[in-house]
Protein backbone atom coordinates (compact mmCIF):
# COMPACT_ATOMS: atom_id res chain seq x y z
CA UNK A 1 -70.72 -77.79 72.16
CA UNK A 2 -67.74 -78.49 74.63
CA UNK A 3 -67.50 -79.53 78.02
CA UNK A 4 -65.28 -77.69 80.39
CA UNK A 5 -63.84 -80.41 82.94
CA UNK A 6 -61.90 -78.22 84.88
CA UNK A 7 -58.17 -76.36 84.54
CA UNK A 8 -58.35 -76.05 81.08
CA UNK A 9 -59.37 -79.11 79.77
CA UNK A 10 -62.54 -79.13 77.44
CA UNK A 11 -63.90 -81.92 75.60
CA UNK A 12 -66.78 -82.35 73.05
CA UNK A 13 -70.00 -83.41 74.74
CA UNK A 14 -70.70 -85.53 71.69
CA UNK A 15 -67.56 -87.42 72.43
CA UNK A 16 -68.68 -88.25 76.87
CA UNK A 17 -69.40 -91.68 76.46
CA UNK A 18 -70.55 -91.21 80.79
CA UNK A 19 -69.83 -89.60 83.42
CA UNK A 20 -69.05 -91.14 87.00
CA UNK A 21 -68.91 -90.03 90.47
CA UNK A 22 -65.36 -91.33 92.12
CA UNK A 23 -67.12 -91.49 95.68
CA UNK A 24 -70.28 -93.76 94.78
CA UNK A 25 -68.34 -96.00 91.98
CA UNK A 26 -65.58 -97.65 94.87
CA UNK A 27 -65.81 -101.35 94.10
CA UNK A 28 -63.99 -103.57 93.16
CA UNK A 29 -64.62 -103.83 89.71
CA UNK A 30 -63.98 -99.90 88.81
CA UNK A 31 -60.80 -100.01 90.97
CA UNK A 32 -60.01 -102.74 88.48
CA UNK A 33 -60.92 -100.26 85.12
CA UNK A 34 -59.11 -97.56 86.60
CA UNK A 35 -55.92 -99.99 87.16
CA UNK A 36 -55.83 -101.30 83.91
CA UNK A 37 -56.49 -98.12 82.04
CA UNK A 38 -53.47 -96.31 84.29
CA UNK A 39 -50.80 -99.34 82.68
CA UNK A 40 -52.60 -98.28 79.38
CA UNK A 41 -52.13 -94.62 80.04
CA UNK A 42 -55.47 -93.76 78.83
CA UNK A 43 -55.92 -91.46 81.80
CA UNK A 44 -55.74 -88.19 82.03
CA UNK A 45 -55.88 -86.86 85.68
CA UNK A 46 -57.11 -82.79 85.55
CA UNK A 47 -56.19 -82.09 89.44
CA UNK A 48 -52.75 -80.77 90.54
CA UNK A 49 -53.62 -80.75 94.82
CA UNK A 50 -57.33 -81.41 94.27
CA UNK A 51 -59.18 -84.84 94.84
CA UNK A 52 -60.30 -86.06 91.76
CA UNK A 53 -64.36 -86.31 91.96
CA UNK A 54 -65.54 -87.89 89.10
CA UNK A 55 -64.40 -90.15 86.29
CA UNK A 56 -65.58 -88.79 82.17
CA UNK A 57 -65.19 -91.57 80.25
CA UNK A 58 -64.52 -91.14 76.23
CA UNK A 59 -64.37 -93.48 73.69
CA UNK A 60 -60.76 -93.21 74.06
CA UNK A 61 -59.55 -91.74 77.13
CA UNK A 62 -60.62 -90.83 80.96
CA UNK A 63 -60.60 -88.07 82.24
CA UNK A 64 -60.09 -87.61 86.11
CA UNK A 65 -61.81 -84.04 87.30
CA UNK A 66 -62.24 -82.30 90.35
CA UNK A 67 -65.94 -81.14 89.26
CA UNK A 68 -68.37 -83.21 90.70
CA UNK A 69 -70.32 -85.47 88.26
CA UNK A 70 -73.21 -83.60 89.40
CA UNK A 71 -71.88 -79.89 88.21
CA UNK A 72 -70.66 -81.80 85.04
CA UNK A 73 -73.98 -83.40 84.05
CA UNK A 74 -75.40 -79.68 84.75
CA UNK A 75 -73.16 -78.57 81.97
CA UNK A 76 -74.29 -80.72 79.56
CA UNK A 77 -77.49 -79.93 79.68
């Protein structure tokens, strides 16, 4: 089954390795994730204007969306 992150970006739910929320995950140590996977361009951000919400992590990429972690986990079920 896939996973619709938002725009038009879907993704295989067997493939979500988590997913975060971008509001409750600011310390220090996921600001330093997101830094070093940005240099390793292994993000993918899914807003154009939006604020991105929550962080999908893959095996091997990231995925920035503007659906809430809590609407993603929803569609997973």
């Amino acid at each position: 089954m896939l996973l619709h992150l938002g725009g038009d970006i879907s993704v295989y739910k067997k493939d979500v390795v988590a997913i975060f929320d971008l509001n409750s995950t600011s310390n220090a140590i996921t600001k330093d994730f997101l830094d070093a996977a940005k240099s390793e361009k292994s993000i993918i951000e899914i807003t154009n204007k939006e604020k991105s919400k929550s962080m999908v992590l893959l095996s091997s990429k990231i995925y920035l969306s503007p659906i809430s972690s809590t609407t993603l986990q929803k569609r997973s079920e």
